[in-house]
Protein backbone atom coordinates (compact mmCIF):
# COMPACT_ATOMS: atom_id res chain seq x y z
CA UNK A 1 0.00 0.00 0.00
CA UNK A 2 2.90 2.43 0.91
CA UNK A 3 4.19 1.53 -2.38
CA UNK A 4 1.35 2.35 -4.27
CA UNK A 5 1.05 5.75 -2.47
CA UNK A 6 4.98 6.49 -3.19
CA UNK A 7 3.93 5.90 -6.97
CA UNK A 8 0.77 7.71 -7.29
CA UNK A 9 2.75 10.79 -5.31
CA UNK A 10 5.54 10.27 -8.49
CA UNK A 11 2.93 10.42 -11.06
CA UNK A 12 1.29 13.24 -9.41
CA UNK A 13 4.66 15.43 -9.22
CA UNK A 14 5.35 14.76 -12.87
CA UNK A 15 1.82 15.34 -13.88
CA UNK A 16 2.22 19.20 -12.15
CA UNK A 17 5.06 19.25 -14.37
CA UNK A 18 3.73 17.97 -17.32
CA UNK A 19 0.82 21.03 -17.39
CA UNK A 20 3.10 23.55 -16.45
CA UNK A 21 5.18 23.03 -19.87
CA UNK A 22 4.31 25.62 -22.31
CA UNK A 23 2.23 24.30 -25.65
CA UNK A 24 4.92 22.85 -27.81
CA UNK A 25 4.93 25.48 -30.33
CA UNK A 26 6.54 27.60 -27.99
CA UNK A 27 8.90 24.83 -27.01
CA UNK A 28 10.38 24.74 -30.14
CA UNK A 29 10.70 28.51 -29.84
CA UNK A 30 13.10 27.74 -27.10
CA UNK A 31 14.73 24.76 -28.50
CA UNK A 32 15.42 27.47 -31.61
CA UNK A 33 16.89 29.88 -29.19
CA UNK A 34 18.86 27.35 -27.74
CA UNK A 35 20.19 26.22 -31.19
CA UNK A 36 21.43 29.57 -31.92
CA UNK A 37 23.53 29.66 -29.32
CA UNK A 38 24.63 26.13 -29.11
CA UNK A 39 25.82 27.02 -33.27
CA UNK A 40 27.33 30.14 -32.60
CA UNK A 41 29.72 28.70 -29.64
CA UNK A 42 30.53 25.47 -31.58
CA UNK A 43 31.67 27.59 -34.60
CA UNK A 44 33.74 29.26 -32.32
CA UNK A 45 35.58 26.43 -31.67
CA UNK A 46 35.64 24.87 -34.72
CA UNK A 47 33.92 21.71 -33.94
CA UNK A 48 33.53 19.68 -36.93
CA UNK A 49 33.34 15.66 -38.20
CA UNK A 50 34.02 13.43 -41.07
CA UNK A 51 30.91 12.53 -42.76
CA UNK A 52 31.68 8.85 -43.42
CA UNK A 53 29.96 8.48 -46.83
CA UNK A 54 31.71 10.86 -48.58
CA UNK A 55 34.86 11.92 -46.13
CA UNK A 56 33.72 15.32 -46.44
CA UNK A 57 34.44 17.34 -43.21
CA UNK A 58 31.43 18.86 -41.96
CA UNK A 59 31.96 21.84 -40.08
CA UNK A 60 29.59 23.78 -37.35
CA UNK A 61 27.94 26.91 -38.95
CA UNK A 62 27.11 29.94 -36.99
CA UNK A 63 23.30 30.97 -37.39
CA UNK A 64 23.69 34.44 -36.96
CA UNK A 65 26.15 34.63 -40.47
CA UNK A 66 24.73 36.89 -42.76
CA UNK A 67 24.54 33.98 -45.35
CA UNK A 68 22.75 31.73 -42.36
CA UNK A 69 20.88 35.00 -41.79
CA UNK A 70 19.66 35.87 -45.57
CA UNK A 71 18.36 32.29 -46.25
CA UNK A 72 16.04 31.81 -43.09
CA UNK A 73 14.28 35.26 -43.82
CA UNK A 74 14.11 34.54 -47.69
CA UNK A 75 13.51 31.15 -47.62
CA UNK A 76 10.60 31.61 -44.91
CA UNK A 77 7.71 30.31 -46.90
CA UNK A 78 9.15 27.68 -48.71
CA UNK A 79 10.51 26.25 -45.42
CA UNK A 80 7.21 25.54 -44.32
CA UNK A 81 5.29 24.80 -47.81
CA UNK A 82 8.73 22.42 -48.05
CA UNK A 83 7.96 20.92 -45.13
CA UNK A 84 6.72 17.08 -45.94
CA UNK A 85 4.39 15.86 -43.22
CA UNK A 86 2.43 18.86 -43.92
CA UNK A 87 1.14 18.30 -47.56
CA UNK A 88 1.03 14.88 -46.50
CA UNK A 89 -1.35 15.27 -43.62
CA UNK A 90 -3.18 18.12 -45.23
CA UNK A 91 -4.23 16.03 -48.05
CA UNK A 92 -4.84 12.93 -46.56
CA UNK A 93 -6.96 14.73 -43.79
CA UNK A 94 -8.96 17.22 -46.59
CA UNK A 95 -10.57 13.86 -47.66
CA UNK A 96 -11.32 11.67 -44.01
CA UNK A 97 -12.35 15.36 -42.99
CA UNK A 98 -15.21 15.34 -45.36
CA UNK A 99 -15.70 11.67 -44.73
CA UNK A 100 -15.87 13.02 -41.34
CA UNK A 101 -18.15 15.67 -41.98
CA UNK A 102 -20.79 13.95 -43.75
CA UNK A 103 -21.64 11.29 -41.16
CA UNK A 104 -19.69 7.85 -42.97
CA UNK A 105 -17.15 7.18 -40.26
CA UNK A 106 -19.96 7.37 -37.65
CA UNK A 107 -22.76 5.58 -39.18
CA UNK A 108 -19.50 2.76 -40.36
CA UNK A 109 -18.29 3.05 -36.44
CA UNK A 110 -21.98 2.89 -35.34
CA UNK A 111 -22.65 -0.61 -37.73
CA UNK A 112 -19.26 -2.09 -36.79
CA UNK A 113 -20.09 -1.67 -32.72
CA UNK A 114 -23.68 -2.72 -32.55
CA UNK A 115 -23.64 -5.46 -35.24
CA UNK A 116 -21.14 -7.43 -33.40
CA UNK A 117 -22.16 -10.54 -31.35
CA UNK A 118 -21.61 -10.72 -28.00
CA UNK A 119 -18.44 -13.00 -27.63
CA UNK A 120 -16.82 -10.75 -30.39
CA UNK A 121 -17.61 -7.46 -29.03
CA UNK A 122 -14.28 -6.59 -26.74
CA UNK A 123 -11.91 -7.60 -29.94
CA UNK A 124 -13.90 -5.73 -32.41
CA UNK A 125 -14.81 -2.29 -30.42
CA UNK A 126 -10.56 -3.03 -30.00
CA UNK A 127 -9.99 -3.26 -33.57
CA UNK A 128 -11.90 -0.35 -34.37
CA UNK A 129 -10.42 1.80 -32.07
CA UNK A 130 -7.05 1.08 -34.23
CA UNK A 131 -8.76 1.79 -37.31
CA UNK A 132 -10.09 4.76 -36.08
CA UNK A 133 -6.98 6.39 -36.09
CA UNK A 134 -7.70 7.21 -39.76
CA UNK A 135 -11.20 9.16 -38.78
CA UNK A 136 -9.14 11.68 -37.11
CA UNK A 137 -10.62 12.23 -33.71
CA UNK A 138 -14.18 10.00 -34.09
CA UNK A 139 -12.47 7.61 -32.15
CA UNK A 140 -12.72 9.38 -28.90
CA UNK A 141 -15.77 11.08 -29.99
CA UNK A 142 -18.05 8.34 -31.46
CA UNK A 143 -16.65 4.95 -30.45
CA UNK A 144 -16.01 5.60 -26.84
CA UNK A 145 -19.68 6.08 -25.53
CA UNK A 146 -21.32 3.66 -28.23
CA UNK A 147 -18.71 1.13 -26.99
CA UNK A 148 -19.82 1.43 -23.44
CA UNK A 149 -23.47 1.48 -24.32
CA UNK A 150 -22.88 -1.42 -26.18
CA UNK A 151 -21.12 -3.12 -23.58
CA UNK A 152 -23.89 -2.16 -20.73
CA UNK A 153 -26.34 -3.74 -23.45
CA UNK A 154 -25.44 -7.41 -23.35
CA UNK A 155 -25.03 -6.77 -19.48
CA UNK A 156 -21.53 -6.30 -19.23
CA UNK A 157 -19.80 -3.32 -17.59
CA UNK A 158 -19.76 0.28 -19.78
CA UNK A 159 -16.54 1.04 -17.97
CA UNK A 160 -14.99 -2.02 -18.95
CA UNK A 161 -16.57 -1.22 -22.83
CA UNK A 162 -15.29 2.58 -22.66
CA UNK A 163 -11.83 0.87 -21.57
CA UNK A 164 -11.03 -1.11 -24.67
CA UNK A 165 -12.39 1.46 -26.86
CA UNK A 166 -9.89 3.99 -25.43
CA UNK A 167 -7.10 1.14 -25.34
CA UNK A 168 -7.77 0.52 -29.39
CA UNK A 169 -7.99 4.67 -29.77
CA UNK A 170 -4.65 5.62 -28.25
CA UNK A 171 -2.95 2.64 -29.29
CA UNK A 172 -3.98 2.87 -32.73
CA UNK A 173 -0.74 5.22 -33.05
CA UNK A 174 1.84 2.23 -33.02
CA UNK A 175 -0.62 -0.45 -34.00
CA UNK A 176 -2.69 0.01 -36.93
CA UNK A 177 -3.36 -2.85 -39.82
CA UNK A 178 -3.69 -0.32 -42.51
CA UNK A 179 -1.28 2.90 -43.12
CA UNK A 180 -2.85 6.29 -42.83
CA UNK A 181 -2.89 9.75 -42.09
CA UNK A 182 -0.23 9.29 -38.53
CA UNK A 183 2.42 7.27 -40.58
CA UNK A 184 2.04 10.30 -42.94
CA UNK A 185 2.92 12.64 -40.23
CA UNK A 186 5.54 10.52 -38.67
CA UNK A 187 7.22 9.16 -41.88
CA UNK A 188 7.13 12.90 -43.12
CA UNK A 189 9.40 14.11 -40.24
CA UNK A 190 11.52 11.24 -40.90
CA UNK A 191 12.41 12.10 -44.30
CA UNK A 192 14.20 15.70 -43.99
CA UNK A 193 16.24 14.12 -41.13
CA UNK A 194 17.09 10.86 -42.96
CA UNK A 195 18.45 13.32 -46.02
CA UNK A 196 21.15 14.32 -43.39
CA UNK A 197 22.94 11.40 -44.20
CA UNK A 198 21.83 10.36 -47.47
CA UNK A 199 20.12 12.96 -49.83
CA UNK A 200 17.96 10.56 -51.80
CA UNK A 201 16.37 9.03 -49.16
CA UNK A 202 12.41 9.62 -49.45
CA UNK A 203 9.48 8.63 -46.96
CA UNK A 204 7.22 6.09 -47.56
CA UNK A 205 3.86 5.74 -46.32
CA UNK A 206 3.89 2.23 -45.65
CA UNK A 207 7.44 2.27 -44.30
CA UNK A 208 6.41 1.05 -41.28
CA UNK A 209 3.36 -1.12 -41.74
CA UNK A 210 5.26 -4.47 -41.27
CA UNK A 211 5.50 -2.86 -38.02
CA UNK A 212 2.12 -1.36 -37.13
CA UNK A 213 0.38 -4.99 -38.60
CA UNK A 214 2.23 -6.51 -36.62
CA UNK A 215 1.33 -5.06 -33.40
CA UNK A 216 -2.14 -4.97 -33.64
CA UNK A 217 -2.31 -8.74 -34.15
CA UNK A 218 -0.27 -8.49 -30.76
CA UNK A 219 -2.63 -5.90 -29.03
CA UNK A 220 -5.67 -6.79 -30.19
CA UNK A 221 -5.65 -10.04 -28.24
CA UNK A 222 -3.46 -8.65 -25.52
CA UNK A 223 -5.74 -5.92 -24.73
CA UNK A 224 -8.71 -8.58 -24.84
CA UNK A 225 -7.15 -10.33 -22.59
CA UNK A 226 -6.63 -7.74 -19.94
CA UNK A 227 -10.31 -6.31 -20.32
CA UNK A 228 -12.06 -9.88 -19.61
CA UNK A 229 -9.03 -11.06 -17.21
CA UNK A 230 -7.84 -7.90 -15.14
CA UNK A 231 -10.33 -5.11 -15.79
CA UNK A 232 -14.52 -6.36 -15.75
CA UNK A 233 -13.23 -8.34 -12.77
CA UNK A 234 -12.01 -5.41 -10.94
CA UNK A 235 -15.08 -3.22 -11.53
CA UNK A 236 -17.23 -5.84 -10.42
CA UNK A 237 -20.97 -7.13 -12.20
CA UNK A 238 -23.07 -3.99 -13.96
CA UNK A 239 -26.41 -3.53 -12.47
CA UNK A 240 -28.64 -1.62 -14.92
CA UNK A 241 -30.58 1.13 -13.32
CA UNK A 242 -33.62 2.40 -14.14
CA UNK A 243 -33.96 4.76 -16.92
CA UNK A 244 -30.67 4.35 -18.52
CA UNK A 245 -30.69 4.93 -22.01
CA UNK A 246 -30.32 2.61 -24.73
CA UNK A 247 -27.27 1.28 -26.40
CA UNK A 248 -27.39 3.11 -29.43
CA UNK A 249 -30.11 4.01 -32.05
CA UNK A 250 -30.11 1.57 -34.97
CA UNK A 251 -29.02 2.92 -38.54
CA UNK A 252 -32.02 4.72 -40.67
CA UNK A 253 -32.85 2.97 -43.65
CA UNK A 254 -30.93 5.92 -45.89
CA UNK A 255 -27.82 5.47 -43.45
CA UNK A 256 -27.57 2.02 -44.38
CA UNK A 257 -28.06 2.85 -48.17
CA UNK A 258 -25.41 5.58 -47.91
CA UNK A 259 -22.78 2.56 -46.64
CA UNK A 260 -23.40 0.22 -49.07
CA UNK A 261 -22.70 2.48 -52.07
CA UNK A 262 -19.97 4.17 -49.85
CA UNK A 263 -18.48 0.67 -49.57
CA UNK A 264 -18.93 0.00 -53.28
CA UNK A 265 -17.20 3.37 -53.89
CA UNK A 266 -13.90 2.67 -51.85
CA UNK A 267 -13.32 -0.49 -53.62
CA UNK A 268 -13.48 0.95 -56.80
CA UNK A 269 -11.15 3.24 -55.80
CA UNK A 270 -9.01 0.40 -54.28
CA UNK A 271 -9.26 -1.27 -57.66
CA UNK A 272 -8.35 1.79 -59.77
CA UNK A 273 -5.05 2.04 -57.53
CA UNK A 274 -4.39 -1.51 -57.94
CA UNK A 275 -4.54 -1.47 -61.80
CA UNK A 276 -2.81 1.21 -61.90
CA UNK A 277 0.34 -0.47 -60.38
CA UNK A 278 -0.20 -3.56 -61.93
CA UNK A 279 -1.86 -2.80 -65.70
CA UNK A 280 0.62 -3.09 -68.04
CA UNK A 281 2.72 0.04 -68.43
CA UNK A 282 1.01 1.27 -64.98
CA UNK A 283 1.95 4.36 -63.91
CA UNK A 284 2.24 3.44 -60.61
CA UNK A 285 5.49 1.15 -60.91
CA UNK A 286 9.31 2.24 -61.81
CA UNK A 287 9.82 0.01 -65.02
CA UNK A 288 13.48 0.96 -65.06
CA UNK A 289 14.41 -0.13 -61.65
CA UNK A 290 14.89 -3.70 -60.14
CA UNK A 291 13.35 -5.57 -57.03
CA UNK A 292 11.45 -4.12 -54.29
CA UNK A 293 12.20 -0.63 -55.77
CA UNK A 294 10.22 -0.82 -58.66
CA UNK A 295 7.29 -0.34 -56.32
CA UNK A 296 8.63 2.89 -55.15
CA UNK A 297 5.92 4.99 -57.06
CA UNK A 298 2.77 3.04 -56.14
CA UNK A 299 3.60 3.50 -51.89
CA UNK A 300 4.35 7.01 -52.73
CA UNK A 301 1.33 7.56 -54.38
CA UNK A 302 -0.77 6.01 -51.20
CA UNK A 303 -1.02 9.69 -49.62
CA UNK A 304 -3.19 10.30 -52.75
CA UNK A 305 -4.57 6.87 -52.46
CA UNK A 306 -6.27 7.84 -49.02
CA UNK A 307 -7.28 10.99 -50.05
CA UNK A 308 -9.13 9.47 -52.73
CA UNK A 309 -10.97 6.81 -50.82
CA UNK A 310 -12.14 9.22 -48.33
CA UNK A 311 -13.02 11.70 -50.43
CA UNK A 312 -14.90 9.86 -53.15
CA UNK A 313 -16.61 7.47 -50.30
CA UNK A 314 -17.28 10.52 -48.41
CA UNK A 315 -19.07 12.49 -51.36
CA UNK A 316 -20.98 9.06 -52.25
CA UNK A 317 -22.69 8.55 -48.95
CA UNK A 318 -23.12 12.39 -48.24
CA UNK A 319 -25.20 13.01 -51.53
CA UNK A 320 -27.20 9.93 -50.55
CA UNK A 321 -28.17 11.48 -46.94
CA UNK A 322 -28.63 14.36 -47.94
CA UNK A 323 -25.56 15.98 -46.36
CA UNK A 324 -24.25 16.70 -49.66
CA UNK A 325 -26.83 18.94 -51.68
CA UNK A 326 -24.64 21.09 -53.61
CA UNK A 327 -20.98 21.67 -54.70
CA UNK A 328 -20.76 24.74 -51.97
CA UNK A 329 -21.58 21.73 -49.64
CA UNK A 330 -18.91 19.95 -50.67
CA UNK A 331 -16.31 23.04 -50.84
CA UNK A 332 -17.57 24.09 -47.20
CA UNK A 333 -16.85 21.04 -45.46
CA UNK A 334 -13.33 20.82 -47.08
CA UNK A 335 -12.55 23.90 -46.48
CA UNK A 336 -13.80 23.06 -42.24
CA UNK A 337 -11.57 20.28 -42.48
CA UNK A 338 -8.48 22.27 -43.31
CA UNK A 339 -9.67 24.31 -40.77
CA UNK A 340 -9.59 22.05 -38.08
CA UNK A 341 -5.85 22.00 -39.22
CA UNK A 342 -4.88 25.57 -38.47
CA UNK A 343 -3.03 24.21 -34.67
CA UNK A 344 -0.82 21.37 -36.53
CA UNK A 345 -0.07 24.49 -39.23
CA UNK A 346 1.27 26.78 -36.75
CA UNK A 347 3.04 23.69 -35.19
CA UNK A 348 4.61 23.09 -38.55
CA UNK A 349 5.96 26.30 -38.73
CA UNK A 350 7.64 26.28 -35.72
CA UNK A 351 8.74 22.64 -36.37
CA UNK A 352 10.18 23.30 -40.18
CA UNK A 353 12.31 26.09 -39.30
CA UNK A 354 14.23 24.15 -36.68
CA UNK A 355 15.27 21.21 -38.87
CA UNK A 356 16.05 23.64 -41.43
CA UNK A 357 18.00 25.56 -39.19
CA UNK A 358 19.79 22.51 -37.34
CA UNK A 359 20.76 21.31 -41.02
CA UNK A 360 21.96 24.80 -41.62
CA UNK A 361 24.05 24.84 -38.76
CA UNK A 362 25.71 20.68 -39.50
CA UNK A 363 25.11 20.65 -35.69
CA UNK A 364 22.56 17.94 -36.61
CA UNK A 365 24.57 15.67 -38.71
CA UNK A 366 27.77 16.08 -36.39
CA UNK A 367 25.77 15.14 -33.33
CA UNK A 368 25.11 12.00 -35.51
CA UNK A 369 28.55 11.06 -36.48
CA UNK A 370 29.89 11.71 -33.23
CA UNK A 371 27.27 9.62 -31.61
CA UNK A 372 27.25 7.01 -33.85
CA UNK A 373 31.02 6.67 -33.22
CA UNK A 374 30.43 6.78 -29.10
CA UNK A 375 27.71 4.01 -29.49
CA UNK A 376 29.79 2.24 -31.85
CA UNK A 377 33.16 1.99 -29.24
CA UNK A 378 30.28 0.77 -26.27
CA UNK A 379 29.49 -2.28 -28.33
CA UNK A 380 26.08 -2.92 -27.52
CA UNK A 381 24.08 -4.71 -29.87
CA UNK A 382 21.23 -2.83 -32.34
CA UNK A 383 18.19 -4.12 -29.93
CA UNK A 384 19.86 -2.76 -27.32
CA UNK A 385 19.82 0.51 -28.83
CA UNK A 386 16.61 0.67 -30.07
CA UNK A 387 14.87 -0.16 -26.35
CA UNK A 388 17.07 2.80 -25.45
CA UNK A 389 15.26 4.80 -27.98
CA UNK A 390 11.91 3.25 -26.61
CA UNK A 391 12.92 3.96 -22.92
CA UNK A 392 13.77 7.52 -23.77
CA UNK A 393 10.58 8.45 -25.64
CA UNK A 394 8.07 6.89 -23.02
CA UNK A 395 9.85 8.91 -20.81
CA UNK A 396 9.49 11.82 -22.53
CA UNK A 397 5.57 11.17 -23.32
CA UNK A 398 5.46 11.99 -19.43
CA UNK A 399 5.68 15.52 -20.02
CA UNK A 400 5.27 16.09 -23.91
CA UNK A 401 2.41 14.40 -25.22
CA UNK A 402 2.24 15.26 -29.10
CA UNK A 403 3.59 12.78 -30.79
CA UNK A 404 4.85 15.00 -33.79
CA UNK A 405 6.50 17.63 -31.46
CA UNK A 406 8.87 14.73 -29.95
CA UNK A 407 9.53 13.51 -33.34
CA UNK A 408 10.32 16.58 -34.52
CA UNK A 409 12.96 17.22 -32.23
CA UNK A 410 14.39 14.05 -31.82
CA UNK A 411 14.83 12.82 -35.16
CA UNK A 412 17.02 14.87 -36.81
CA UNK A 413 19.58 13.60 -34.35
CA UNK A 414 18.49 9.91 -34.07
CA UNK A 415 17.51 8.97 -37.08
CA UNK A 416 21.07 9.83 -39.38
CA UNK A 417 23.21 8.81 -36.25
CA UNK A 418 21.69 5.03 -36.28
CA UNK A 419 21.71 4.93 -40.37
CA UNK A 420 25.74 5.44 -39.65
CA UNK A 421 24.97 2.53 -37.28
CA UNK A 422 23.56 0.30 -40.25
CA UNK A 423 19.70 1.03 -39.19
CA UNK A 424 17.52 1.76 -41.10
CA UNK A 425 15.22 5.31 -40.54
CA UNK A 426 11.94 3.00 -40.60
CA UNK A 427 13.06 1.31 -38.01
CA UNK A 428 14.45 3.68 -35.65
CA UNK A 429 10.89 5.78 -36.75
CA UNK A 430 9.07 2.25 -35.37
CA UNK A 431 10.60 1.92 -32.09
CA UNK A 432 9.99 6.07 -31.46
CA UNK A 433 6.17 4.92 -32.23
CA UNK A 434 6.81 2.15 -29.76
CA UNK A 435 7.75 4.23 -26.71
CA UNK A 436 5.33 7.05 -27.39
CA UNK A 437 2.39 4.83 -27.48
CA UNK A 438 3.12 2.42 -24.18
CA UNK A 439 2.49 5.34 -22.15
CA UNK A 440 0.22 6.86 -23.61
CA UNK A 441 -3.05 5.56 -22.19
CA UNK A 442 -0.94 6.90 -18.63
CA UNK A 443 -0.01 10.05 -19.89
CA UNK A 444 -3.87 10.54 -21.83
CA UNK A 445 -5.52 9.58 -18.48
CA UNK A 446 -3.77 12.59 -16.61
C-alpha cells in the first residue's frame, strides 16, 4: 500500500510538471533559441566531423552569419510549404475530414459496434479503435460512448466497454493494420532528417506497416485479454438502473443505403489504384528499376490513395443522406476540415524552421557522427539501442504528449546517427512509435 502511495505521489509530481510546460509550439521557440547559441559557440571552436559516406568534413555553422541569416528570412515560406508531413497530412486529412463531416465514419463506427455478437464485441470495439486512427478524432468522440453502451447492453460493464475502446484509440498510433494519415505525419518528419545522411532518401507511407500490422495482431488479443481477465473483474458485475438509455439508435434505412454504395465506392477506388500499379505500363510502378524498388511509385502515391478513398466514399454517402446537396456543400466542409488543421499548421511552422536551421548549422549531422562513433566503441548490440530509444521516448511522453512535437525534435539527431549505425530510418521511426504509445493511455488519463 505504501508503495502504491509512493507511486501515485511520483505520477502526481510529474503530472504538475507535465501542465506547467508551455504548448509545444513555444517549445520549439526555445529549443530554436537554444540552437542559436549552441551554433554560434561550436563555430567558435571549430567543432567539426568526417561525414563517413563521402569523407567530407562537416563543419559547425554559426546561425547568426549573414549567409545563415539571408536564407532563413528569404527562404521563410518555402521552409514551411517544403515541409513534408504537412502536404502529406493536409491532403490525406482534406478527404477523411469530409468523410468526417458527412456522417460515414460514424454511421460505419456505429454498424461495426452494434452489429457485433456478444463474444466478439471486446476484440472488435478493439480493432476499431485502431482503425479509427484514420477518422481523425471519431475515435474518442463516437466509439467511446457507443462502446460502453454497447457493452452495458449485453449486461456487461460500460466502464470495462469505454476501456477497450480507449485502449484501441490511443494505441492505434503504433498499432494500426492499414497505413494512414499518422504514418504520414511521422514518416514525413523522418524524411528531412534521414536526407542528413543520405540525400535521396524519401518517406514512404507504408514504411512502417510491417511494423504497425504486426502489433495490432499483438494488441488486439493482448488488450482482450486484460479487459475480460484484469479489468470487468475489478469493476465488479453492472447492475442496470432504471432509466438508462439505450445502447445506441439503430441505422435509418438511408444510413444504411449511404454505406453500401460508400463501400462500393472505396473499392473501386481500391481497384483503380491496384490497376494502376499492376496494368501493363502502370503508372504506378518504376519500369526501369529492379526488385522491391520498382514499387517505389505506387507506396508514394498512397497519400493520394487515401485521399481518394475518403473523399470519393465521403461524397458518395453524403449526396445519398442528404448531407451533400450542392458543390458549396462539398467546398464548405473541405474547407472546415483544413480548418480544423490551423493548430498542426502553426506547429509546422515552428517545427520546419528548426530542422532547417539545425541542417543549416551541421550541428545535426555532427551530433550524428559523433554519436554514432560513441555508441559504436560501447558495443552494444542494435536491440539494445533501439529499447534505449523506446525507454527515452516513453519517458518523454510523461511531459510532452504530441507525438509529432517529440519527433520533430528528436529525429534529426536519431535517425542519421543510427543509419551510420547500419539502421535503417523506418526502423528507428518504429521503435519512437513504440515508446510514445506504451504510455500513452498513462499520460492521456492525466
Amino acid at each position: 500500500m505504501r508503495s502504491k502511495r509512493v507511486v501515485h505521489r511520483a505520477l502526481d509530481a510529474v503530472e504538475r510538471l507535465g501542465d506547467r510546460l508551455p504548448d509545444p509550439v513555444f517549445i520549439f521557440a526555445w529549443i530554436i533559441a537554444g540552437l542559436v547559441l549552441a551554433s554560434i559557440v561550436c563555430a567558435a571552436m571549430g567543432v567539426s566531423a568526417v561525414n563517413p559516406v563521402d569523407g567530407e568534413i562537416l563543419r559547425a555553422k554559426s546561425l547568426i552569419t549573414p549567409e545563415n541569416i539571408r536564407t532563413l528570412l528569404v527562404e521563410m515560406p518555402r521552409t514551411l510549404t517544403g515541409f513534408a508531413p504537412l502536404g502529406y497530412v493536409l491532403l490525406i486529412m482534406l478527404g477523411a475530414g469530409v468523410a468526417e463531416r458527412v456522417g460515414l465514419l460514424s454511421a460505419a463506427i456505429r454498424t461495426l459496434v452494434l452489429g457485433t455478437p456478444r463474444i466478439l464485441i471486446t476484440p472488435i470495439v478493439i480493432l476499431i479503435g485502431l482503425l479509427s486512427n484514420h477518422a481523425a478524432d471519431s475515435g474518442f468522440v463516437i466509439l467511446l460512448p457507443l462502446a460502453a453502451a454497447a457493452f452495458a447492453a449485453v449486461g456487461r460493464h460500460p466502464i470495462a466497454g469505454l476501456a477497450a475502446a480507449f485502449a484501441g484509440v490511443v494505441g492505434s498510433f503504433a498499432g494500426n493494420p492499414l497505413p494512414g494519415q499518422f504514418d504520414a505525419l511521422i514518416l514525413g518528419l523522418t524524411e528531412p532528417a534521414a536526407r542528413l545522411i543520405d540525400a535521396r532518401w524519401t518517406a514512404n507511407l507504408a514504411g512502417d506497416w510491417w511494423f504497425t500490422a504486426a502489433t495490432a495482431l499483438v494488441f488486439v488479443p493482448t488488450a482482450w485479454w486484460v479487459t475480460v481477465r484484469i479489468v470487468e473483474p475489478r469493476l465488479g458485475p453492472w447492475v442496470p438502473q432504471a432509466g438508462d438509455p439505450p445502447h445506441g439508435a439503430p441505422l435509418e434505412p438511408l444510413e444504411r443505403k449511404g454505406l453500401r454504395w460508400a463501400g462500393l465506392a472505396a473499392l473501386a477506388v481500391a481497384l483503380l489504384w491496384a490497376a494502376l500499379a499492376l496494368a501493363p505500363g502502370a503508372p504506378l510502378l518504376d519500369h526501369d528499376a529492379k526488385g522491391p524498388e520498382r514499387w517505389t511509385p505506387f507506396f508514394r502515391s498512397l497519400v493520394a490513395g487515401f485521399f481518394m478513398l475518403f473523399l470519393v466514399s465521403g461524397v458518395v454517402y453524403g449526396r445519398i443522406v442528404g448531407a451533400l446537396r450542392t458543390d458549396s456543400d462539398l467546398v464548405r466542409l473541405a474547407s472546415d476540415s483544413i480548418a480544423a488543421m490551423a493548430p498542426y499548421v502553426v506547429l509546422a511552422f515552428a517545427a520546419s524552421h528548426f530542422i532547417a536551421m539545425f541542417t543549416w548549422s551541421n550541428l545535426g549531422v555532427i551530433l550524428a557522427i559523433h554519436g554514432a562513433d560513441a555508441l559504436r566503441a560501447t558495443g552494444l548490440p542494435i536491440p539494445a539501442l533501439m529499447v534505449g530509444i523506446v525507454l527515452l521516448t516513453a519517458a518523454l511522453d510523461m511531459f510532452i504528449g504530441s507525438a509529432s512535437a517529440k519527433w520533430a525534435a528528436l529525429a534529426p539527431v536519431l535517425v542519421p546517427m543510427l543509419m551510420l549505425l547500419g539502421v535503417s530510418p523506418e526502423m528507428t521511426t518504429a521503435a519512437y512509435r513504440m515508446g510514445d504509445s506504451s504510455v500513452n493511455m498513462r499520460s492521456e488519463e492525466h
